[in-house]
C-alpha atoms as a PDB file:
ATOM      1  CA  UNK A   1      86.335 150.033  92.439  1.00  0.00           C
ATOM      2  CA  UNK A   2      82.465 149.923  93.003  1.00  0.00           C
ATOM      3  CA  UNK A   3      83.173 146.097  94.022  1.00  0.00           C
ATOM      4  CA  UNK A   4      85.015 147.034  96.944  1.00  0.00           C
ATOM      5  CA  UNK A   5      84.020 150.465  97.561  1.00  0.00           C
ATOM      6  CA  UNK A   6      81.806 149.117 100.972  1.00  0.00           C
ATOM      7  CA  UNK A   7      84.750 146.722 102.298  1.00  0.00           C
ATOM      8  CA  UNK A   8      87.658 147.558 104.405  1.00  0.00           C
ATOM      9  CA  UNK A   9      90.651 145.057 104.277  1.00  0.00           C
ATOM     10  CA  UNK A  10      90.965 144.560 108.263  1.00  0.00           C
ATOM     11  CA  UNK A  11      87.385 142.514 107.406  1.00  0.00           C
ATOM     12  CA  UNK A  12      88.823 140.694 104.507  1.00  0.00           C
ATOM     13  CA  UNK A  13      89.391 136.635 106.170  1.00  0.00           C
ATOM     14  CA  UNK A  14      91.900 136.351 103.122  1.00  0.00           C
ATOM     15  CA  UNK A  15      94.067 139.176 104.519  1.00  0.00           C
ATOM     16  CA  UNK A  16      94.246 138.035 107.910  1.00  0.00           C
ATOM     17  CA  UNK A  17      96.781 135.545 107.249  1.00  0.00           C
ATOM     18  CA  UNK A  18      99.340 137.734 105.062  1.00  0.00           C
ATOM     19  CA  UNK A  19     103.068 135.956 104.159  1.00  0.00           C
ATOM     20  CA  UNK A  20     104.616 133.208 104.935  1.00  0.00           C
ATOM     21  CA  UNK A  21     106.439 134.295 108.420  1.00  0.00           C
ATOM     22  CA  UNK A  22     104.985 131.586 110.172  1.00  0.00           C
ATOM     23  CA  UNK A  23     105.985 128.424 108.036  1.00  0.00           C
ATOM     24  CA  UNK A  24     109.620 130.130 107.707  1.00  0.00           C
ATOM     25  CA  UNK A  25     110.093 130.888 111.736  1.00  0.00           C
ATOM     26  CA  UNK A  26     108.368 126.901 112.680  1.00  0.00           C
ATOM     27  CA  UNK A  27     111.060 123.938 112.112  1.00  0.00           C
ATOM     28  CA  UNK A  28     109.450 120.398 110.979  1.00  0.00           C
ATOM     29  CA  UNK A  29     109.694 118.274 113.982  1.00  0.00           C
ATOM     30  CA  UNK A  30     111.967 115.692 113.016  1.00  0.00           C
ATOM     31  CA  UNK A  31     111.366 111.818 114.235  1.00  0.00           C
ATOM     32  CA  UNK A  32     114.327 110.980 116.264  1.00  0.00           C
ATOM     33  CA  UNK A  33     116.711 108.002 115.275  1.00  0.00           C
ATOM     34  CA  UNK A  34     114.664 105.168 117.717  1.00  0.00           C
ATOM     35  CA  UNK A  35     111.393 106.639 116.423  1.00  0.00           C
ATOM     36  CA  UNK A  36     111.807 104.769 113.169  1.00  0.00           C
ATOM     37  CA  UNK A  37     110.098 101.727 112.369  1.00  0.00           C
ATOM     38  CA  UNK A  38     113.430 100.799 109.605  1.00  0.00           C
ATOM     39  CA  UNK A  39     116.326 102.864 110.808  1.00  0.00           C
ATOM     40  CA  UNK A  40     117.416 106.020 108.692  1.00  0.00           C
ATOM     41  CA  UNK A  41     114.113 105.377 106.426  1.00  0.00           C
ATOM     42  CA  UNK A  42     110.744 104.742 107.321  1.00  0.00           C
ATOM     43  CA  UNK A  43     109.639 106.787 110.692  1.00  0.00           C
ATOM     44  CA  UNK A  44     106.668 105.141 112.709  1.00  0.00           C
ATOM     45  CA  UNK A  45     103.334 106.339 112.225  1.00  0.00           C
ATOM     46  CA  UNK A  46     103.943 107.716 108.751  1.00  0.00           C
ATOM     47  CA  UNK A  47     102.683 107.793 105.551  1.00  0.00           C
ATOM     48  CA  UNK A  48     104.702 105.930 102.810  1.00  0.00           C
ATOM     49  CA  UNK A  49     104.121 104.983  99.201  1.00  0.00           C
ATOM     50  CA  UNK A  50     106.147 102.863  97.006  1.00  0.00           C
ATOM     51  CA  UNK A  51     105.677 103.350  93.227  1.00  0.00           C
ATOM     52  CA  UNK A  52     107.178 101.516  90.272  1.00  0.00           C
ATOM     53  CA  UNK A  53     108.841 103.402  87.505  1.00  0.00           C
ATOM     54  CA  UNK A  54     108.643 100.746  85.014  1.00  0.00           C
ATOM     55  CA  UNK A  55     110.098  98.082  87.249  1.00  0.00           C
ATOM     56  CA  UNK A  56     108.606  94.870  88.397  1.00  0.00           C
ATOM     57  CA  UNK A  57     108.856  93.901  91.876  1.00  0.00           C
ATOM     58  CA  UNK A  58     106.798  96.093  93.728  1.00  0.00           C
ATOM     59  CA  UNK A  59     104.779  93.984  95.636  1.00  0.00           C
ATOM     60  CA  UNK A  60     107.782  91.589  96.750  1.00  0.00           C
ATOM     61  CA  UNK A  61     109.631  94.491  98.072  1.00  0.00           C
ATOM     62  CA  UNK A  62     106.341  95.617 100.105  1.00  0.00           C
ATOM     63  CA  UNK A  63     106.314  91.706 101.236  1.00  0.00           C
ATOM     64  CA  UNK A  64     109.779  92.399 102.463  1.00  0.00           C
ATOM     65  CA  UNK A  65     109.029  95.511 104.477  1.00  0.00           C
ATOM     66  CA  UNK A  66     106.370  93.627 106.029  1.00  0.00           C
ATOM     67  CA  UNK A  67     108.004  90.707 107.306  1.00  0.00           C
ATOM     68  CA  UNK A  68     110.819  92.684 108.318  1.00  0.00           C
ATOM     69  CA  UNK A  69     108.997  94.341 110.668  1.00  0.00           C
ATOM     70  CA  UNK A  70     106.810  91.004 111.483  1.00  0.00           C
ATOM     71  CA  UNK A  71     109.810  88.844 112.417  1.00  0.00           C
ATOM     72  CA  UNK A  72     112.477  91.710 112.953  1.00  0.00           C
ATOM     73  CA  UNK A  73     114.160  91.036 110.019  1.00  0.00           C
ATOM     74  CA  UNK A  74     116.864  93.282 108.878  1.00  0.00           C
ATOM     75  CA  UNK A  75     115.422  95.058 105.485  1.00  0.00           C
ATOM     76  CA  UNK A  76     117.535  94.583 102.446  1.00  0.00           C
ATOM     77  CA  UNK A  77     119.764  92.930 104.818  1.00  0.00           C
ATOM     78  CA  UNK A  78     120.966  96.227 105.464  1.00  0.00           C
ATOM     79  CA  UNK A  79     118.267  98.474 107.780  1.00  0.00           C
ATOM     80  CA  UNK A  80     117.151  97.163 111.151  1.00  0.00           C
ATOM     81  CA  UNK A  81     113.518  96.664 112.080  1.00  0.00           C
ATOM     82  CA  UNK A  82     113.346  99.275 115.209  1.00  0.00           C
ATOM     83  CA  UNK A  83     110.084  98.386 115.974  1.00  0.00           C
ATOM     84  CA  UNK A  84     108.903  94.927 115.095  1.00  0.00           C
ATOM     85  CA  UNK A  85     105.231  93.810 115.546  1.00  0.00           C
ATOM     86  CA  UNK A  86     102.053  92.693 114.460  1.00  0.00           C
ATOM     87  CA  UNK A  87     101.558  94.224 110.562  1.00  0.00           C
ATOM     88  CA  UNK A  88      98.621  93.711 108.298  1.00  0.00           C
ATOM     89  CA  UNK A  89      99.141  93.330 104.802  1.00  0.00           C
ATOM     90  CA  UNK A  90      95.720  93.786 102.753  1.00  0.00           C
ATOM     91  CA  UNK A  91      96.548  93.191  98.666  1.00  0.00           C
ATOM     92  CA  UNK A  92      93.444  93.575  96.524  1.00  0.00           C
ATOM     93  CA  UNK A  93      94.258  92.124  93.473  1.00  0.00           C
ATOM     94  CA  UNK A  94      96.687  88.683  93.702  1.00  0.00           C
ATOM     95  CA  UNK A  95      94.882  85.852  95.062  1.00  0.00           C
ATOM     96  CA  UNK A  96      95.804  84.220  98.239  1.00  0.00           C
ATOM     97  CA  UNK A  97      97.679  81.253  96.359  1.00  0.00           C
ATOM     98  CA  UNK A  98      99.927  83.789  94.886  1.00  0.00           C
ATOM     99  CA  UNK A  99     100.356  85.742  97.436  1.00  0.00           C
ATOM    100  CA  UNK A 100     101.390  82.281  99.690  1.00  0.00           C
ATOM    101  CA  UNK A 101     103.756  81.403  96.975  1.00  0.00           C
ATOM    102  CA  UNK A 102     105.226  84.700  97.521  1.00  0.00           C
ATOM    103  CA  UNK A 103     106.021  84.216 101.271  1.00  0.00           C
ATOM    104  CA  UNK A 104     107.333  81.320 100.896  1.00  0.00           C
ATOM    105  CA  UNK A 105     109.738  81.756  98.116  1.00  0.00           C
ATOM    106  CA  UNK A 106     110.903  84.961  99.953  1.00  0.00           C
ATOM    107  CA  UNK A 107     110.960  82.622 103.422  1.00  0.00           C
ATOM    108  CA  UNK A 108     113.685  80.328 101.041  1.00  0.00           C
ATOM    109  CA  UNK A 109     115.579  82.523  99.743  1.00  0.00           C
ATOM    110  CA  UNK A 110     116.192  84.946 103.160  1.00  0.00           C
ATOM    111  CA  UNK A 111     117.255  81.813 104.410  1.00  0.00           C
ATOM    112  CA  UNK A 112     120.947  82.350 102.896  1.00  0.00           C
ATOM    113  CA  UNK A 113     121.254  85.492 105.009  1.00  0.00           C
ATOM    114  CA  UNK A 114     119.274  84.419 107.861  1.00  0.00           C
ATOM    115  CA  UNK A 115     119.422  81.056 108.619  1.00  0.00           C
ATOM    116  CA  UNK A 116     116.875  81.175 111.811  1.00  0.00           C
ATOM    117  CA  UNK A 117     114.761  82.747 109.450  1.00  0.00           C
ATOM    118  CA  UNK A 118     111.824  79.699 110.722  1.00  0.00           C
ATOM    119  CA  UNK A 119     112.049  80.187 113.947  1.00  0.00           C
ATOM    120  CA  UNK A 120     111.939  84.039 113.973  1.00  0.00           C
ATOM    121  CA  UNK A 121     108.679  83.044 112.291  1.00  0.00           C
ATOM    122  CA  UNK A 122     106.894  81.247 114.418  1.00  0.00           C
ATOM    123  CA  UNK A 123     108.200  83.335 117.267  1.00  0.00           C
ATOM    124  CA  UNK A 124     105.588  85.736 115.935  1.00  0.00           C
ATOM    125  CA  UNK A 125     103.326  83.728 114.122  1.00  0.00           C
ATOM    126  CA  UNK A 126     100.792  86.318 114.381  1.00  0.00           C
ATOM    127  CA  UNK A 127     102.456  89.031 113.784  1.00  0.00           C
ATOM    128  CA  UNK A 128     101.895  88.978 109.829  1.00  0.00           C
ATOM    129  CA  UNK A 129      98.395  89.154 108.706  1.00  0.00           C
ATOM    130  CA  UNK A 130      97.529  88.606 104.745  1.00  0.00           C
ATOM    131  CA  UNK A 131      94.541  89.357 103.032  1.00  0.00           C
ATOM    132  CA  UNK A 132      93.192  88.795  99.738  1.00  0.00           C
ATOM    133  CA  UNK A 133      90.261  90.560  98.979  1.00  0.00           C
ATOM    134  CA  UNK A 134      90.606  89.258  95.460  1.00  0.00           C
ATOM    135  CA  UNK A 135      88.961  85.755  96.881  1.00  0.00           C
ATOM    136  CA  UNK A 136      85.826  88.079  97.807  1.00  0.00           C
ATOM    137  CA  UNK A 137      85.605  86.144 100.923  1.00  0.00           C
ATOM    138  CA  UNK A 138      85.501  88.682 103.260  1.00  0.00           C
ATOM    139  CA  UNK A 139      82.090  90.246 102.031  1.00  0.00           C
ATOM    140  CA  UNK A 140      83.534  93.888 101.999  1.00  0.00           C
ATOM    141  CA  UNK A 141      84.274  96.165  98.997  1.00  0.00           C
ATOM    142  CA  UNK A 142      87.906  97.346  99.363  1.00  0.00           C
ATOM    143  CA  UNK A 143      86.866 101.007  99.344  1.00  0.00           C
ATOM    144  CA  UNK A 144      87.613 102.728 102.613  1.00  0.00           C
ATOM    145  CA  UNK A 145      85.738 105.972 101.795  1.00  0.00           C
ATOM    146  CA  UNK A 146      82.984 106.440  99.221  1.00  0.00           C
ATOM    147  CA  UNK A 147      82.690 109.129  96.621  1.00  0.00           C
ATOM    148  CA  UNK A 148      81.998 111.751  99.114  1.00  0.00           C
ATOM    149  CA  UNK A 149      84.795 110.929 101.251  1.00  0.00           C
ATOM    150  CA  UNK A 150      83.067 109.084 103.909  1.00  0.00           C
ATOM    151  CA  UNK A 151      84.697 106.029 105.539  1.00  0.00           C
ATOM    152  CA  UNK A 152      82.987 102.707 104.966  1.00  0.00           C
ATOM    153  CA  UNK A 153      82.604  99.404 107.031  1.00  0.00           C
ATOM    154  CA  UNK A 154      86.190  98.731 105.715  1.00  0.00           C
ATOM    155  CA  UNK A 155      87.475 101.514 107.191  1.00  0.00           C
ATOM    156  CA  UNK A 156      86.101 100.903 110.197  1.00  0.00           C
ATOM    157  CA  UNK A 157      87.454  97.060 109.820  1.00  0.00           C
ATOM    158  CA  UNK A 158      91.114  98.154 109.468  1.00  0.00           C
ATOM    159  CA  UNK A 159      91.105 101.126 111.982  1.00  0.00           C
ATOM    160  CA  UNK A 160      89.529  98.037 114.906  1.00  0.00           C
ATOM    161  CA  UNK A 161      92.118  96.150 113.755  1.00  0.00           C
ATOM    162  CA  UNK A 162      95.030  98.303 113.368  1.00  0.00           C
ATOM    163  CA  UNK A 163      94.028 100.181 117.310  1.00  0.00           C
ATOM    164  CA  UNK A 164      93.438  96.362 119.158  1.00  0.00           C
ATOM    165  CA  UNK A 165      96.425  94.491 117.438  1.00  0.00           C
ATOM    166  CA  UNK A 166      98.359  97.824 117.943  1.00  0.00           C
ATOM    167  CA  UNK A 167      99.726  97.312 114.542  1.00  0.00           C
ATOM    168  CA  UNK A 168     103.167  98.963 113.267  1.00  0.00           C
ATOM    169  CA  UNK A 169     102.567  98.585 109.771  1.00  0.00           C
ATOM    170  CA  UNK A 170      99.763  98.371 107.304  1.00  0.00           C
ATOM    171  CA  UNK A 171     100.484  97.495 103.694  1.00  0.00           C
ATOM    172  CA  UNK A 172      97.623  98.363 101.248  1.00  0.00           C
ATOM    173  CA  UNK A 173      98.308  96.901  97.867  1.00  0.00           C
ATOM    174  CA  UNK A 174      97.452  98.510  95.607  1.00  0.00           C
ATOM    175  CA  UNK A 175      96.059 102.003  96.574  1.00  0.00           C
ATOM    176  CA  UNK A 176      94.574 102.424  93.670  1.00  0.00           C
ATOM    177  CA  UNK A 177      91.816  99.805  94.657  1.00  0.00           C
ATOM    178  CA  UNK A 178      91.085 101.336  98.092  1.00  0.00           C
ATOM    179  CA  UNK A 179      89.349 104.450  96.996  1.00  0.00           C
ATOM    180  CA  UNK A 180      86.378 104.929  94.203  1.00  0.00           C
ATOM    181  CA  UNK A 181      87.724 106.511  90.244  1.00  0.00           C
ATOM    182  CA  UNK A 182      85.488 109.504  91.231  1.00  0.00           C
ATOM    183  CA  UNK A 183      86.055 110.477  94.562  1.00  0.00           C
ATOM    184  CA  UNK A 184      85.448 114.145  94.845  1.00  0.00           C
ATOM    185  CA  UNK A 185      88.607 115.028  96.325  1.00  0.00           C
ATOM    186  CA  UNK A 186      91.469 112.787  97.392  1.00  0.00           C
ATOM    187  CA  UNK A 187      92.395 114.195 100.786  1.00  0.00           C
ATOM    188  CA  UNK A 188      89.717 112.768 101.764  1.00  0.00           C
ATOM    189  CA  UNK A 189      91.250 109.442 101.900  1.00  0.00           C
ATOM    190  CA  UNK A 190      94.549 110.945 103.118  1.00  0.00           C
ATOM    191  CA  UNK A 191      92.602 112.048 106.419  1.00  0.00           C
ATOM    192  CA  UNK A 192      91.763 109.087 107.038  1.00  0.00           C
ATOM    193  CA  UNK A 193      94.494 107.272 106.428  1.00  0.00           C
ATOM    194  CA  UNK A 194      96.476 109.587 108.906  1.00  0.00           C
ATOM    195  CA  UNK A 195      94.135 108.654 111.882  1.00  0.00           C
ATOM    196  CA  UNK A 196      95.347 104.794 112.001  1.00  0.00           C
ATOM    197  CA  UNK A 197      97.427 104.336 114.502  1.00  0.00           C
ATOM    198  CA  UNK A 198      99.968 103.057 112.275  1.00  0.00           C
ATOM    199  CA  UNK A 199     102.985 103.683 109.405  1.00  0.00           C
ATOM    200  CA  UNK A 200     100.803 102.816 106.430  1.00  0.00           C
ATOM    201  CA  UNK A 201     102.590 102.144 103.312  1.00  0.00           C
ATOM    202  CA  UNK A 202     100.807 102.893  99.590  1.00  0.00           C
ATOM    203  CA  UNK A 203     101.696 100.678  97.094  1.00  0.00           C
ATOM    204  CA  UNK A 204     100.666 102.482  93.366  1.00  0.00           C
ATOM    205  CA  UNK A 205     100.011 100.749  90.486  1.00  0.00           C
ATOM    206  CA  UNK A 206     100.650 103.683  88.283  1.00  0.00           C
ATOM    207  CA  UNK A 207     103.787 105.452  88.778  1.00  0.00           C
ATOM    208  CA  UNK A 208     102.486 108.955  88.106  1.00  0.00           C
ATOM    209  CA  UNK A 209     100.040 108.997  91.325  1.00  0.00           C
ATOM    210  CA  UNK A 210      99.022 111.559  94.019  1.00  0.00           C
ATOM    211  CA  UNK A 211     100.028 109.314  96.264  1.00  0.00           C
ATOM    212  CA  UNK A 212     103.673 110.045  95.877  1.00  0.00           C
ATOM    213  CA  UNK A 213     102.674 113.367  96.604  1.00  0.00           C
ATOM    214  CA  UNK A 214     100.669 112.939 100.257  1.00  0.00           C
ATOM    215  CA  UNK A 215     103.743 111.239 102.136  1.00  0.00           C
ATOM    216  CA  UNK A 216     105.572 111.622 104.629  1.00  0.00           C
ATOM    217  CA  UNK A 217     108.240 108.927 102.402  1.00  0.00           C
ATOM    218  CA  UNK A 218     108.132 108.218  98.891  1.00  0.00           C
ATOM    219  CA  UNK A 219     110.012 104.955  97.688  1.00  0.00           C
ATOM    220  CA  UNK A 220     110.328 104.369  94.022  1.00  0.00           C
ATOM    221  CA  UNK A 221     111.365 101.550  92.374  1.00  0.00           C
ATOM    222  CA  UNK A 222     114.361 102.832  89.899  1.00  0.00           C
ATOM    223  CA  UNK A 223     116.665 100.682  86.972  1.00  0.00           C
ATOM    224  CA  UNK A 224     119.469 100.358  89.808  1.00  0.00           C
ATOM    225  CA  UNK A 225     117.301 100.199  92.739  1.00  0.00           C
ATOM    226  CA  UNK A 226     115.238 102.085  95.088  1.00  0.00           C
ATOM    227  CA  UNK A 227     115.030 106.187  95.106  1.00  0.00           C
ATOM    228  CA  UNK A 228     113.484 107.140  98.768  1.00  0.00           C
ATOM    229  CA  UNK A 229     112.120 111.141  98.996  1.00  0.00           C
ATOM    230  CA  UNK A 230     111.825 111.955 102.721  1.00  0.00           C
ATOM    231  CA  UNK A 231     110.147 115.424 104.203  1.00  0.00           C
ATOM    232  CA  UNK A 232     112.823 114.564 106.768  1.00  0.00           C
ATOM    233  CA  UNK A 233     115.933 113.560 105.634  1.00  0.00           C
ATOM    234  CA  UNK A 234     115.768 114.545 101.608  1.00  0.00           C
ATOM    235  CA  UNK A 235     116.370 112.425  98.860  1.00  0.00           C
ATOM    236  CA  UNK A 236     118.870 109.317  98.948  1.00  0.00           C
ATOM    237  CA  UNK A 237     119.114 105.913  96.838  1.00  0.00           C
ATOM    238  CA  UNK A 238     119.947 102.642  98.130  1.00  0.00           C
ATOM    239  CA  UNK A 239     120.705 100.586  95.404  1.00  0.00           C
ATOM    240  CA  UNK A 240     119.102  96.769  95.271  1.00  0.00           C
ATOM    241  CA  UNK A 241     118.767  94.377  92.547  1.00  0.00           C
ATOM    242  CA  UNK A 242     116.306  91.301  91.997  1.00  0.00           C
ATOM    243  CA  UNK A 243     117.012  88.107  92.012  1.00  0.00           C
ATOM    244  CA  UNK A 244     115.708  84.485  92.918  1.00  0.00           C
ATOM    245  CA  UNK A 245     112.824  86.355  93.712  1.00  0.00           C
ATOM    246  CA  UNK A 246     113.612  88.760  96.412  1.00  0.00           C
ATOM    247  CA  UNK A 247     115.384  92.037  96.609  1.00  0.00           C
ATOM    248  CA  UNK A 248     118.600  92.188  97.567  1.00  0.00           C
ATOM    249  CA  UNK A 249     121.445  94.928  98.544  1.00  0.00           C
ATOM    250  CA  UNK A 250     123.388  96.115  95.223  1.00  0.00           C
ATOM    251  CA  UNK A 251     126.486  93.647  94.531  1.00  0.00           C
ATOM    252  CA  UNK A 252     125.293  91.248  97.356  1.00  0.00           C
ATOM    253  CA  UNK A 253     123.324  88.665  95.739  1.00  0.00           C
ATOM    254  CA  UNK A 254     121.653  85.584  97.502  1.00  0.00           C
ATOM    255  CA  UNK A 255     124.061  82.776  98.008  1.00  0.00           C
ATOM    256  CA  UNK A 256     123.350  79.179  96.389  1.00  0.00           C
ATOM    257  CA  UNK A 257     124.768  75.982  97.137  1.00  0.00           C
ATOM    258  CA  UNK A 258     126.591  74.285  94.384  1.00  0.00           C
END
């Protein structure tokens, strides 16, 4: 009692804000349908992360999302590219040989589905940036913010970028590489990452990650396909399965010539 024998509770700050009447009487604005950058699952200017529960494959499926918004490409054959344009891809651990093996085995086999596949391409040529920071060419740690949470000269890189290409999509790959093991406090990053003008999609290494937890949309790779948790629309699966090296709609498996 002697602790709080000099206060009165109309000057307590932690009593000025009593209940929860104001986050049960305000509705989450919803993105409407065309405000999607892939219909019914990814909304524009979001965050996203894509983890892998044991599954490989995670980086070809991110390759997938970005070139389906790069060269309006139908995603999983099955969810239209609202909002195609220029998308930056930045992967911090395959080299660029890999990574170009990647694209073009992906380029092949979306072929079967998509025969103009080459020509969508260079259409918009430039609308699918790749970087490998891996090949330490760039001169630039990966890091966006250090320990304390303040951006770097990378930061600053991607948000120039992302603002004067007017990027849809930025692909960071994997997000575990983009921040320092001892950052004070994660949110940090997360505040920053909101203030690119663009959907930004995690990619985690480890599937138990706060990332999955900071999202607008979290995708998770799962034994029969992919398990999407929206703020928006709940949680839904859409199965897929892998094979000739590219993900593919559930019983609908690339086509070969015999």
């Amino acid at each position: 009692m002697a602790i709080t024998a000099n206060l009165k509770i109309e000057d307590n700050p932690l009593a000025q804000k009593l209940g929860v009447k104001e986050w049960h009487e305000q509705e989450i604005v919803q993105p409407n349908p065309e405000d999607y950058l892939i219909e019914e699952l990814i909304p524009a200017n979001a965050l996203v992360s894509l983890q892998t529960g044991e599954i490989f494959g995670k980086t070809t499926l991110a390759t997938q999302l970005a070139m389906s918004v790069a060269f309006g490409l139908p995603f999983l054959d099955s969810y239209k590219c609202l909002q195609p344009g220029k998308v930056l891809f930045i992967n911090a651990r395959d080299t660029d040989e890999d990574s170009h093996r990647r694209f073009k085995r992906l380029v092949r086999e979306w072929a079967t589905t998509v025969p103009d596949i080459a020509e969508r391409i260079n259409d918009s040529i430039d609308n699918f940036t790749h970087i490998s920071l891996f090949d330490e060419c760039f001169g630039v740690s990966p890091h966006l913010v250090d320990v304390s949470g303040s951006m770097t000269k990378t930061y600053a890189y991607l948000h120039q970028f992302s603002e004067y290409y007017k990027c849809k999509l930025i692909v960071l790959d994997p997000v575990e590489d983009f921040f320092p093991e001892n950052l004070k406090n994660i949110s940090e990053l997360y505040l920053k990452l909101r203030q690119l003008p663009s959907t930004v999609l995690l990619v985690a290494d480890h599937s138990r990650n706060e990332a999955f937890h900071k999202v607008e949309v979290g995708m998770k790779l799962v034994e029969n396909g992919l398990r999407i948790h929206s703020d928006y629309l709940g949680c839904r699966d859409v199965g897929m399965a892998m094979g000739a090296g590219i993900w593919f709609p559930a019983g609908n498996g690339p086509k070969r010539n015999i």
